[in-house]
N, C-alpha and C. Protein backbone atom coordinates (compact mmCIF):
# COMPACT_ATOMS: atom_id res chain seq x y z
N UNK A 1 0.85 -1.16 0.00
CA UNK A 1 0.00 0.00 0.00
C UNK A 1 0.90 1.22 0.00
N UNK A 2 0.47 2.16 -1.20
CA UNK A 2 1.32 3.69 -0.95
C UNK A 2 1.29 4.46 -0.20
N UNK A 3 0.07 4.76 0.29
CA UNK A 3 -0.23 5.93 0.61
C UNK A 3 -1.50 5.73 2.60
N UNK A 4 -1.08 6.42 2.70
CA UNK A 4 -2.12 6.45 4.15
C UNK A 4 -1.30 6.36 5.06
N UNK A 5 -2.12 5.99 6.11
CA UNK A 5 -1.52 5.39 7.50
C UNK A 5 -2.20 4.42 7.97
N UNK A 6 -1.75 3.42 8.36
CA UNK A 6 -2.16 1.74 8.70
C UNK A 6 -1.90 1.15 9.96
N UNK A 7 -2.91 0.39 10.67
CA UNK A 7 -2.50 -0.18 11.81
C UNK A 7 -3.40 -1.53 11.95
N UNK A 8 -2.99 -2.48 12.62
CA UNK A 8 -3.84 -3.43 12.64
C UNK A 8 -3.10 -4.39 14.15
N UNK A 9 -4.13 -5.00 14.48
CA UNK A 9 -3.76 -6.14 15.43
C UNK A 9 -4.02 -7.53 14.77
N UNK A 10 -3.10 -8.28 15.14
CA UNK A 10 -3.05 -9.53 14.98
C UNK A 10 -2.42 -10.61 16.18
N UNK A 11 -3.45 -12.13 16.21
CA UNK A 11 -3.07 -12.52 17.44
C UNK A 11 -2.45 -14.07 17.10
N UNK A 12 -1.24 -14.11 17.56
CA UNK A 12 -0.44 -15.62 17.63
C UNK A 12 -1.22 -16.74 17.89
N UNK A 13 -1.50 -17.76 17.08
CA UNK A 13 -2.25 -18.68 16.85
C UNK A 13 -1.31 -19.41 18.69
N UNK A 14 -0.54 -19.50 18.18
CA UNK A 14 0.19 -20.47 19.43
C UNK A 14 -0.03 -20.12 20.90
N UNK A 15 0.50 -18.88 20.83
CA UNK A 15 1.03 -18.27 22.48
C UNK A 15 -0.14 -17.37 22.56
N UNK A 16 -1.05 -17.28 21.64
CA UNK A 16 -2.06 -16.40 21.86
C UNK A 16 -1.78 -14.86 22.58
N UNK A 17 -0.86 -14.40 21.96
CA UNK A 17 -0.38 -13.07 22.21
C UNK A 17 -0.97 -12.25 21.11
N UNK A 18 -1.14 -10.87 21.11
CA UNK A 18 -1.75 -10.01 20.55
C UNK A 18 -1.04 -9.05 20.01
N UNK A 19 -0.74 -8.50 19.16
CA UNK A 19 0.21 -7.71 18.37
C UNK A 19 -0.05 -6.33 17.99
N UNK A 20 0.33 -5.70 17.52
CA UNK A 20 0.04 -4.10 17.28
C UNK A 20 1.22 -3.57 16.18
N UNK A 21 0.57 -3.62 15.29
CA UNK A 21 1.33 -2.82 14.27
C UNK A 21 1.11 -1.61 13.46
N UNK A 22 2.03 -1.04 13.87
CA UNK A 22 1.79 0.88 13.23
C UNK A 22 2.78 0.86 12.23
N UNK A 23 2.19 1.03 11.09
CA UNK A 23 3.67 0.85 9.99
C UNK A 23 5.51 0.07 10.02
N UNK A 24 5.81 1.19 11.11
CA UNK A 24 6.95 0.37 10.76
C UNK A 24 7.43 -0.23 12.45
N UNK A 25 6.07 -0.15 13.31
CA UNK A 25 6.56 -0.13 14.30
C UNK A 25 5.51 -1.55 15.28
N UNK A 26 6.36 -2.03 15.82
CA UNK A 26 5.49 -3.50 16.07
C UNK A 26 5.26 -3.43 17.59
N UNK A 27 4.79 -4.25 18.29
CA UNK A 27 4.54 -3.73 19.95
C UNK A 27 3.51 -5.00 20.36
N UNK A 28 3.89 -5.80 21.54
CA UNK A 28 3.24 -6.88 22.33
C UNK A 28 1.66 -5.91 22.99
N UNK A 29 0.43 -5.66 22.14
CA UNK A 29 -0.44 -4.79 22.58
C UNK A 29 -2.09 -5.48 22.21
N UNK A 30 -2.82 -5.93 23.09
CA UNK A 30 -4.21 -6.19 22.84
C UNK A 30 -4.98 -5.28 22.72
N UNK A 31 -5.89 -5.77 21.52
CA UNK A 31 -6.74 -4.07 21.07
C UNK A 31 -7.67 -4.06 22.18
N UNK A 32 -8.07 -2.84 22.41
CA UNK A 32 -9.15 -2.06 22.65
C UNK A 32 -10.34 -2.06 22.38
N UNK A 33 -11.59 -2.62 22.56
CA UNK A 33 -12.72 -2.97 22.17
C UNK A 33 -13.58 -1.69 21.68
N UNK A 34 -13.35 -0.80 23.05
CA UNK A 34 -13.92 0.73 23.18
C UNK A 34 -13.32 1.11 21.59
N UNK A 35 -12.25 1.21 21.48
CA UNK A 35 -12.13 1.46 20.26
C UNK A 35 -12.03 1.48 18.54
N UNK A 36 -12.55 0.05 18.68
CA UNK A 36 -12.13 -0.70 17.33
C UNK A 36 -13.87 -0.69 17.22
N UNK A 37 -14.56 -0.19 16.79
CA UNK A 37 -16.02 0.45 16.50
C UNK A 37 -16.29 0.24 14.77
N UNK A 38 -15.30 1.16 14.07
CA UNK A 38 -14.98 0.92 12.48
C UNK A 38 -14.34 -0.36 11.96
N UNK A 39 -13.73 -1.18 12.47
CA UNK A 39 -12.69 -1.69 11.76
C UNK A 39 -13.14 -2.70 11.27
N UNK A 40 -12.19 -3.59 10.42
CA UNK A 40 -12.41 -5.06 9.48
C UNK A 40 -11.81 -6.02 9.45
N UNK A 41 -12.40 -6.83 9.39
CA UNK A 41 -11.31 -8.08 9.88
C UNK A 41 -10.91 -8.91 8.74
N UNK A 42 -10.42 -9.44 8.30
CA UNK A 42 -9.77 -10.83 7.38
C UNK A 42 -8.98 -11.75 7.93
N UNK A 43 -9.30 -12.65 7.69
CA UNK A 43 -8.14 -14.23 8.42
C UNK A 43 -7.87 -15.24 7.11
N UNK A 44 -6.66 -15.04 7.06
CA UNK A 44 -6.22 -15.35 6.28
C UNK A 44 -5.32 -17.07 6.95
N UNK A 45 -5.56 -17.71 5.78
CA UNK A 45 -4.73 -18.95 5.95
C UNK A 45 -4.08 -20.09 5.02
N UNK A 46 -2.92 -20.47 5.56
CA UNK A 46 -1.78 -20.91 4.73
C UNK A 46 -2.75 -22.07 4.05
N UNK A 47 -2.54 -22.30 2.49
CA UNK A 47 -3.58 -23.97 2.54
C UNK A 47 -2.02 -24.98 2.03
């Protein structure tokens, strides 16, 4: 993607840890319910 600004959480199938990614910046962080109001989900998987 070119242009914008992007963030998303994603959670470790294994250790069930929760992730946080701001472009170029990654962080051990569980979302916020209060705040995730707009967002979209996709799950994607290896076949």
């Amino acid at each position: 993607v070119s242009a914008g600004h992007y963030t998303s959480y994603s959670k470790h199938v294994v250790t069930n840890e929760w992730y946080y990614f701001n472009d170029d910046t990654v962080k051990k962080e569980a979302p916020n319910t209060d705040e995730c109001v707009n967002e979209y989900i996709f799950f994607y998987q290896k076949r």
